[in-house]
PDB file of N, CA and C in Angstrom:
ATOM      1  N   UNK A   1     -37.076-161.721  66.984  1.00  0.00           N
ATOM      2  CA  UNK A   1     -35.915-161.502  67.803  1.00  0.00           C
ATOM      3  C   UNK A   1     -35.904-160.041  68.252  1.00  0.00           C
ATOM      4  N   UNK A   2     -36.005-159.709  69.773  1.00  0.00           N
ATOM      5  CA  UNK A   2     -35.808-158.804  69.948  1.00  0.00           C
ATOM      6  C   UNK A   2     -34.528-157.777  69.600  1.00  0.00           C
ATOM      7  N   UNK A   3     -34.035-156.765  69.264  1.00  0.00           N
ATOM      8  CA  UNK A   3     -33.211-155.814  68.861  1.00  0.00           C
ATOM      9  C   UNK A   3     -32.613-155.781  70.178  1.00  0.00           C
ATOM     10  N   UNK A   4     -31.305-156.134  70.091  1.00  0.00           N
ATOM     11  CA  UNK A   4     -30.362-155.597  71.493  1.00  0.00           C
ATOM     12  C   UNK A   4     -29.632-153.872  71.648  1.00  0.00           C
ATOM     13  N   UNK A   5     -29.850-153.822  72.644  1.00  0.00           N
ATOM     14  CA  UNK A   5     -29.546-152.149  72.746  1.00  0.00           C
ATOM     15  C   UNK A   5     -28.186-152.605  73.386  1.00  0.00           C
ATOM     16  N   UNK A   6     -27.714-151.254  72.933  1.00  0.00           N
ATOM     17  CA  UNK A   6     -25.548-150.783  73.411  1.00  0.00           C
ATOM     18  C   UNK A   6     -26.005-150.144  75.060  1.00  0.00           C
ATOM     19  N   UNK A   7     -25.074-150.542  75.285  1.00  0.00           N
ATOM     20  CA  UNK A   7     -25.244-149.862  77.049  1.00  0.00           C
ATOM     21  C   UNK A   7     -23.986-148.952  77.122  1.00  0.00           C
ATOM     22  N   UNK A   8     -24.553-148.051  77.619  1.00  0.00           N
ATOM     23  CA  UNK A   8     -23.709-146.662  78.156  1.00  0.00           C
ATOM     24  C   UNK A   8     -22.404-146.846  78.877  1.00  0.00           C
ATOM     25  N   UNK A   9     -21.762-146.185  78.622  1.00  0.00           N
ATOM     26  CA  UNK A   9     -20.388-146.485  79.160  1.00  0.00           C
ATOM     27  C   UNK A   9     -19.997-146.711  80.697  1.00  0.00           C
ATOM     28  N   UNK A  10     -20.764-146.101  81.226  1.00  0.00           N
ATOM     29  CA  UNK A  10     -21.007-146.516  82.706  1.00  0.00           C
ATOM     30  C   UNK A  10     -21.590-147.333  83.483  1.00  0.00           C
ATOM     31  N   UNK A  11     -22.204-148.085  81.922  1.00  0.00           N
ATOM     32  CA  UNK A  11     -22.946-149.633  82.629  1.00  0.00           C
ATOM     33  C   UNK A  11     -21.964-150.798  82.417  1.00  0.00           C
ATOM     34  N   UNK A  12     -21.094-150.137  81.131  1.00  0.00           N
ATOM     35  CA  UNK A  12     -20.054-151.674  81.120  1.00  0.00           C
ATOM     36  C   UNK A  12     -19.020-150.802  81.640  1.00  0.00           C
ATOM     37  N   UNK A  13     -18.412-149.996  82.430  1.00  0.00           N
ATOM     38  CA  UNK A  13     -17.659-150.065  82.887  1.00  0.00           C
ATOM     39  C   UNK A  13     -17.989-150.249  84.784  1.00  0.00           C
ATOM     40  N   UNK A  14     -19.038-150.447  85.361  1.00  0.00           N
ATOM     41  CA  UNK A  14     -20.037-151.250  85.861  1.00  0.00           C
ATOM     42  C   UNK A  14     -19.722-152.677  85.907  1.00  0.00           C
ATOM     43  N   UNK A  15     -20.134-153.296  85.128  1.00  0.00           N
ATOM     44  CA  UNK A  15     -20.828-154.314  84.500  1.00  0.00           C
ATOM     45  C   UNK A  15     -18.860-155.494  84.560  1.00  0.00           C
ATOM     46  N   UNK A  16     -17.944-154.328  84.102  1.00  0.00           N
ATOM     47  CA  UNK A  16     -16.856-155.262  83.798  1.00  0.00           C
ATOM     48  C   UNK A  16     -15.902-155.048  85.546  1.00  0.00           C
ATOM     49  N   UNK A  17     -15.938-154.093  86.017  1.00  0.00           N
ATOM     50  CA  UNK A  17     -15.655-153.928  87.499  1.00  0.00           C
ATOM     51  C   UNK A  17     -15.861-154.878  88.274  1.00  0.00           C
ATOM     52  N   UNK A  18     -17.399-155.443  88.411  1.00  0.00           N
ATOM     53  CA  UNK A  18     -18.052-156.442  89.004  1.00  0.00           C
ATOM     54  C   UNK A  18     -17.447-157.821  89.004  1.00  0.00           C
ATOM     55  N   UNK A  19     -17.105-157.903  87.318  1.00  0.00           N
ATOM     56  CA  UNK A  19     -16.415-159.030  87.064  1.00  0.00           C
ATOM     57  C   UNK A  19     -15.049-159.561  87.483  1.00  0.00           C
ATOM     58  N   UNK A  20     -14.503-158.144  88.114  1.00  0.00           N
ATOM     59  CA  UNK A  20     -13.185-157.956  88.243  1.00  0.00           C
ATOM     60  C   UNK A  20     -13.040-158.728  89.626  1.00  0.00           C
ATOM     61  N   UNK A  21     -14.426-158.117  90.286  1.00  0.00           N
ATOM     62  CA  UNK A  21     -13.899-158.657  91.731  1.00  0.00           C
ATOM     63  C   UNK A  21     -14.541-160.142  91.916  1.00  0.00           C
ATOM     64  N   UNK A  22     -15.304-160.882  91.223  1.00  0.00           N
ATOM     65  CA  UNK A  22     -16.121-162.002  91.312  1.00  0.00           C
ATOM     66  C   UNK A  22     -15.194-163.190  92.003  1.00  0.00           C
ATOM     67  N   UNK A  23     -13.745-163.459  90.872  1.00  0.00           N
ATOM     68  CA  UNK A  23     -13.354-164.354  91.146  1.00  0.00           C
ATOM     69  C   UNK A  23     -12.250-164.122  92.678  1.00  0.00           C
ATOM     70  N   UNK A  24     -12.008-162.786  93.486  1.00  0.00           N
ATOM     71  CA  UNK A  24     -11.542-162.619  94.706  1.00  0.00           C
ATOM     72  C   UNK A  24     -12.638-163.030  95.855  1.00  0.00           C
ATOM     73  N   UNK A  25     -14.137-162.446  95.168  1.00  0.00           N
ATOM     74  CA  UNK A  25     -14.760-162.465  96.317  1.00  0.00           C
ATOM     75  C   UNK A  25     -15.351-163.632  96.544  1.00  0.00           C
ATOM     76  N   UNK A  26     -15.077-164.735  95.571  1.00  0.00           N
ATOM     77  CA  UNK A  26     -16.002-165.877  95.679  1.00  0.00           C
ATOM     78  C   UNK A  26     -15.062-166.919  96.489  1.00  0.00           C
ATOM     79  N   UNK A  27     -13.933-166.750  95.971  1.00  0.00           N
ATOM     80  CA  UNK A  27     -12.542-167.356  96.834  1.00  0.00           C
ATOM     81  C   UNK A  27     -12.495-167.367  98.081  1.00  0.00           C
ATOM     82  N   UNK A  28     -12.807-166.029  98.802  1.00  0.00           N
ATOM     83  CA  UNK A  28     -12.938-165.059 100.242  1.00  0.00           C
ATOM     84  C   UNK A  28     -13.812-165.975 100.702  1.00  0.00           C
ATOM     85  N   UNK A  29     -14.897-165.725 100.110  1.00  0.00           N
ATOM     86  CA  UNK A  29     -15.971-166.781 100.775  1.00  0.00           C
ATOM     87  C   UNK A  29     -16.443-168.277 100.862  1.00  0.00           C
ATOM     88  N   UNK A  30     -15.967-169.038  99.958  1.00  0.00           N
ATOM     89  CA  UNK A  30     -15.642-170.089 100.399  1.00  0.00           C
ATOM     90  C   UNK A  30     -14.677-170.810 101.031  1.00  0.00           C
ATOM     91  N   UNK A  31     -13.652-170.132 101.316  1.00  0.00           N
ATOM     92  CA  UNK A  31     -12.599-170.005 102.254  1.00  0.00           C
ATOM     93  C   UNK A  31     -13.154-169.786 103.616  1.00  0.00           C
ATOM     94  N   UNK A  32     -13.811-168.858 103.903  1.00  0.00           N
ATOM     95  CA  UNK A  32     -14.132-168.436 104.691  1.00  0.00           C
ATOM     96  C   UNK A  32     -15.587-168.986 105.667  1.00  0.00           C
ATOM     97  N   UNK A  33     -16.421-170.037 104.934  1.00  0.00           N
ATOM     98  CA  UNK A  33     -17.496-170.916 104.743  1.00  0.00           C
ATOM     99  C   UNK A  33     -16.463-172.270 105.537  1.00  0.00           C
ATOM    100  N   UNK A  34     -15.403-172.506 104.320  1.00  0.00           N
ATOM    101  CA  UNK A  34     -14.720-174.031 104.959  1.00  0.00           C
ATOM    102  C   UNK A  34     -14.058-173.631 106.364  1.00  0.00           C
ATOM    103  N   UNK A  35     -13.541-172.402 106.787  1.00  0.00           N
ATOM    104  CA  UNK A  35     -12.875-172.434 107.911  1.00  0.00           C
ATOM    105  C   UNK A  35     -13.968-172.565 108.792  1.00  0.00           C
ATOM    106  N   UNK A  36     -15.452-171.636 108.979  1.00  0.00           N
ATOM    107  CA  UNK A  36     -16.584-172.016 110.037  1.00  0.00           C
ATOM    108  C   UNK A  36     -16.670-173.393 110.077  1.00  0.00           C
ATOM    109  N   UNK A  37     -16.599-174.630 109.144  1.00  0.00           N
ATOM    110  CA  UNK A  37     -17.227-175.544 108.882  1.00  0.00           C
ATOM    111  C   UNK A  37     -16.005-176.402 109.796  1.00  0.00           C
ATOM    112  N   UNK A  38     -14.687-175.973 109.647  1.00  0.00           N
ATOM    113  CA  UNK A  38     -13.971-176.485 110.093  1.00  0.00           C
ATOM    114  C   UNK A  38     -13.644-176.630 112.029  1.00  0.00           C
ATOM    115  N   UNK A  39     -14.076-175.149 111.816  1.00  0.00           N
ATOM    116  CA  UNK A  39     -14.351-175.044 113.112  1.00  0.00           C
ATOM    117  C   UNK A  39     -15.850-175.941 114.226  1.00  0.00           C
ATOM    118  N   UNK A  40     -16.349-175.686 113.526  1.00  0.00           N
ATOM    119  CA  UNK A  40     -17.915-176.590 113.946  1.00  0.00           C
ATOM    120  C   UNK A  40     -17.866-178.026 114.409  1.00  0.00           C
ATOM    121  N   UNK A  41     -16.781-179.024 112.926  1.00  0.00           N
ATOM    122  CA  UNK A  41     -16.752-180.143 113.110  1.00  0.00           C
ATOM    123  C   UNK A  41     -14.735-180.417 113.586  1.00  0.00           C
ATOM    124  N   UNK A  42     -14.230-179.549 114.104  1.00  0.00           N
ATOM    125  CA  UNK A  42     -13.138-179.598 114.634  1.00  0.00           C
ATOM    126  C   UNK A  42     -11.985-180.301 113.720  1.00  0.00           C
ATOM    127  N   UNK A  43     -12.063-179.819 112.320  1.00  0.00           N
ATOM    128  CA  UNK A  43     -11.068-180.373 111.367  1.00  0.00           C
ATOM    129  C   UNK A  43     -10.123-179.177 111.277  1.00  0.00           C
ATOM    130  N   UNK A  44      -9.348-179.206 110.181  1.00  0.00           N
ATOM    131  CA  UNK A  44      -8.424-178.219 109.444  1.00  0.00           C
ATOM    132  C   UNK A  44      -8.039-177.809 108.070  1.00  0.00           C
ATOM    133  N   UNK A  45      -8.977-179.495 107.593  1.00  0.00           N
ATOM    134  CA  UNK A  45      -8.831-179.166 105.751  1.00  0.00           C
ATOM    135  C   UNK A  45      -9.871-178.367 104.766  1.00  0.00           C
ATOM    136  N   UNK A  46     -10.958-178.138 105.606  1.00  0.00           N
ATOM    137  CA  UNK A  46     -12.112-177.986 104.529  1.00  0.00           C
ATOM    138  C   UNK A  46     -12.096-176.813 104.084  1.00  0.00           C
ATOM    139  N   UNK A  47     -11.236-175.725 105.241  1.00  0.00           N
ATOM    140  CA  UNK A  47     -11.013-174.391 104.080  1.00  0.00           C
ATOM    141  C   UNK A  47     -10.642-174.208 102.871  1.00  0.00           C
ATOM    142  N   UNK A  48      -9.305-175.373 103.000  1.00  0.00           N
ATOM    143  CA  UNK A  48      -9.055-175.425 101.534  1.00  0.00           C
ATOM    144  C   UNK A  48      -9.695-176.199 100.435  1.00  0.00           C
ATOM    145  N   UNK A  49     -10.812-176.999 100.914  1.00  0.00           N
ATOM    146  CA  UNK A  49     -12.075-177.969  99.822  1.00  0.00           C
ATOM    147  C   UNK A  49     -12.739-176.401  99.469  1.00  0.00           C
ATOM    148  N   UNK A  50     -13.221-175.779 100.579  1.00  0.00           N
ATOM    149  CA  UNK A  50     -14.463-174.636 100.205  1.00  0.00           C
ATOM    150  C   UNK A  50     -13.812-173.607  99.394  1.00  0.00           C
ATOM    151  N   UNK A  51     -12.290-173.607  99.595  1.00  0.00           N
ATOM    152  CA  UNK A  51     -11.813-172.174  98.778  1.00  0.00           C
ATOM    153  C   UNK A  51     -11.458-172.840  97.349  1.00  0.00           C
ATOM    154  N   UNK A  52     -11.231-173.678  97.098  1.00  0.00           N
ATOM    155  CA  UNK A  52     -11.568-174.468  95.622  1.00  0.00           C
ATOM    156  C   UNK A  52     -12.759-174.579  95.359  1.00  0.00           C
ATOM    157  N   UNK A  53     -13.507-174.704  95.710  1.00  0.00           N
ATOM    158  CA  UNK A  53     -14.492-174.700  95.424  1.00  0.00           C
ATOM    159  C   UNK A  53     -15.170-173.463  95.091  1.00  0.00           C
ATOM    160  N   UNK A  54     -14.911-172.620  96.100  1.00  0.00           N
ATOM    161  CA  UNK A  54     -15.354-171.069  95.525  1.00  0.00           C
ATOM    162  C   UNK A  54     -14.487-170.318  94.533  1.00  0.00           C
ATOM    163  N   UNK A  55     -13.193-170.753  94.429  1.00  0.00           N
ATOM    164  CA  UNK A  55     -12.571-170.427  93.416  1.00  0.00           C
ATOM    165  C   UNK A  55     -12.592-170.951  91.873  1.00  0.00           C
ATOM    166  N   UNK A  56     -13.374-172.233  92.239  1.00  0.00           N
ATOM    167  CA  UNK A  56     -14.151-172.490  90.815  1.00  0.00           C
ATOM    168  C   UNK A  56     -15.098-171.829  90.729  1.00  0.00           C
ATOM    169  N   UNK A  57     -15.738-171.689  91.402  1.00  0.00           N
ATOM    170  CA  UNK A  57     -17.347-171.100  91.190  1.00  0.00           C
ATOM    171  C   UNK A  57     -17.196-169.850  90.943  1.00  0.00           C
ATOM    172  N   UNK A  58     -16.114-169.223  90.938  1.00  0.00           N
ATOM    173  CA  UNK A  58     -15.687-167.680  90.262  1.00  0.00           C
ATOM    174  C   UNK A  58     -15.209-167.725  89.198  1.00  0.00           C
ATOM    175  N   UNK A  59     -14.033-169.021  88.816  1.00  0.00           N
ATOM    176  CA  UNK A  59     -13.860-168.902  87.617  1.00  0.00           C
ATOM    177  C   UNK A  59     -14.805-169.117  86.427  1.00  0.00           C
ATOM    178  N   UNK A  60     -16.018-170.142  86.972  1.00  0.00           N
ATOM    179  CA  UNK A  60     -17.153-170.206  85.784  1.00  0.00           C
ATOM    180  C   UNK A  60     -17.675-169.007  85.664  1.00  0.00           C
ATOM    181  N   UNK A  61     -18.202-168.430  86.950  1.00  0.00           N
ATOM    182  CA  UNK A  61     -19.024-166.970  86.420  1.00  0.00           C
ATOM    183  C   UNK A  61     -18.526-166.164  85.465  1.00  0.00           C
ATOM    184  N   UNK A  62     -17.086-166.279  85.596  1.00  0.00           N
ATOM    185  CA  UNK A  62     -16.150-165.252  84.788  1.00  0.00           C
ATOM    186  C   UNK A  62     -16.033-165.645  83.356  1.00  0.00           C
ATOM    187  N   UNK A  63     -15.813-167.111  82.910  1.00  0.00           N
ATOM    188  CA  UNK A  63     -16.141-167.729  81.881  1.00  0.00           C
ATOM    189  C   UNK A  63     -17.540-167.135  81.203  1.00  0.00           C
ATOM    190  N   UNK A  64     -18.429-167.404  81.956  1.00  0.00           N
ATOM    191  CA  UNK A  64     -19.762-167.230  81.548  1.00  0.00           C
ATOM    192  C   UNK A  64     -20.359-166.105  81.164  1.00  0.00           C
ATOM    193  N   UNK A  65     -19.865-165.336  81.968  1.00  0.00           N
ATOM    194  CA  UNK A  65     -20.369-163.810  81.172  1.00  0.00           C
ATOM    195  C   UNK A  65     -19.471-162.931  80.036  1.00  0.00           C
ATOM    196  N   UNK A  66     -17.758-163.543  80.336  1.00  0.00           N
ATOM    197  CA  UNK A  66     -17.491-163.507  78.847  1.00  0.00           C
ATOM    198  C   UNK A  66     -17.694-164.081  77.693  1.00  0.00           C
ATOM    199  N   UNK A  67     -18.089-165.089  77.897  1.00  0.00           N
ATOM    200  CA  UNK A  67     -18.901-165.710  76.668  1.00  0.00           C
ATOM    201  C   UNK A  67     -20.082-165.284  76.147  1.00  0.00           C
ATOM    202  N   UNK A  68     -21.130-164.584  77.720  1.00  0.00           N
ATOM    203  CA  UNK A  68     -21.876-164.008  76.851  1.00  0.00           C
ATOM    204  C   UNK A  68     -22.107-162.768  76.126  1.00  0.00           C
ATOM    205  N   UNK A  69     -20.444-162.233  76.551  1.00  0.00           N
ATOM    206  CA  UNK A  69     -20.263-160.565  75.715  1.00  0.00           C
ATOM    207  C   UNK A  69     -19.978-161.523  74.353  1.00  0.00           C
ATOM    208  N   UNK A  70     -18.785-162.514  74.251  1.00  0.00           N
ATOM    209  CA  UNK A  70     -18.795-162.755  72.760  1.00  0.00           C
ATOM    210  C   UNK A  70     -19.207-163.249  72.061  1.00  0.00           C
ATOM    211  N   UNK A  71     -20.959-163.351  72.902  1.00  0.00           N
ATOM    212  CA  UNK A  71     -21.661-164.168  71.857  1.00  0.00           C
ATOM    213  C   UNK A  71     -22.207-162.739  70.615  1.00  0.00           C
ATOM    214  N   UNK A  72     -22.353-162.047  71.586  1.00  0.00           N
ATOM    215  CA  UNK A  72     -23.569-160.563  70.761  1.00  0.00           C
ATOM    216  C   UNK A  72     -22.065-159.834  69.529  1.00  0.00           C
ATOM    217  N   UNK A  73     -21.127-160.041  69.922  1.00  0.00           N
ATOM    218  CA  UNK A  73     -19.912-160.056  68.968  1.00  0.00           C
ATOM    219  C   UNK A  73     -19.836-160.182  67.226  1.00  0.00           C
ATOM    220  N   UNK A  74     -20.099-161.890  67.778  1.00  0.00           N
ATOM    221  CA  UNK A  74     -20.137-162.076  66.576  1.00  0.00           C
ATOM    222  C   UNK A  74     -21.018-162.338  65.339  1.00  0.00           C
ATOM    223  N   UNK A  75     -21.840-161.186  65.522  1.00  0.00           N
ATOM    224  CA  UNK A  75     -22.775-160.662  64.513  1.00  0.00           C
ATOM    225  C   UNK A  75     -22.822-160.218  63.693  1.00  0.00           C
TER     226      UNK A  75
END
């Protein structure tokens, strides 16, 4: 097993910033995905399918990488 190294304070404060904006910017953009889409095929709902959708897909990332800070935790 490799030995895990501590990261410098400016990589997790980095590292947790990023996280901060994941679940705004993923929202933004699938929002923003369903309105082109909407526009293309001349609907009005799919912004709000794509911004659920990207707003899940932010909330897992966000899940996911806190889980994997508390995995090295609990050691």
């Amino acid at each position: 097993m490799v030995p895990r190294r501590d990261k410098s304070a400016a990589a997790l404060i980095g590292q947790y910033t990023s996280l901060a904006l994941v679940l705004p910017i993923s929202s933004v953009v699938g929002g923003g995905l369903g309105y082109l889409v909407d526009r293309v095929f001349g609907t009005h709902f799919l912004w709000i399918a794509f911004g659920i959708l990207g707003t899940a897909g932010g909330i897992i990332e966000v899940l996911r990488q806190l889980q994997r800070d508390s995995d090295g935790d609990a050691k």
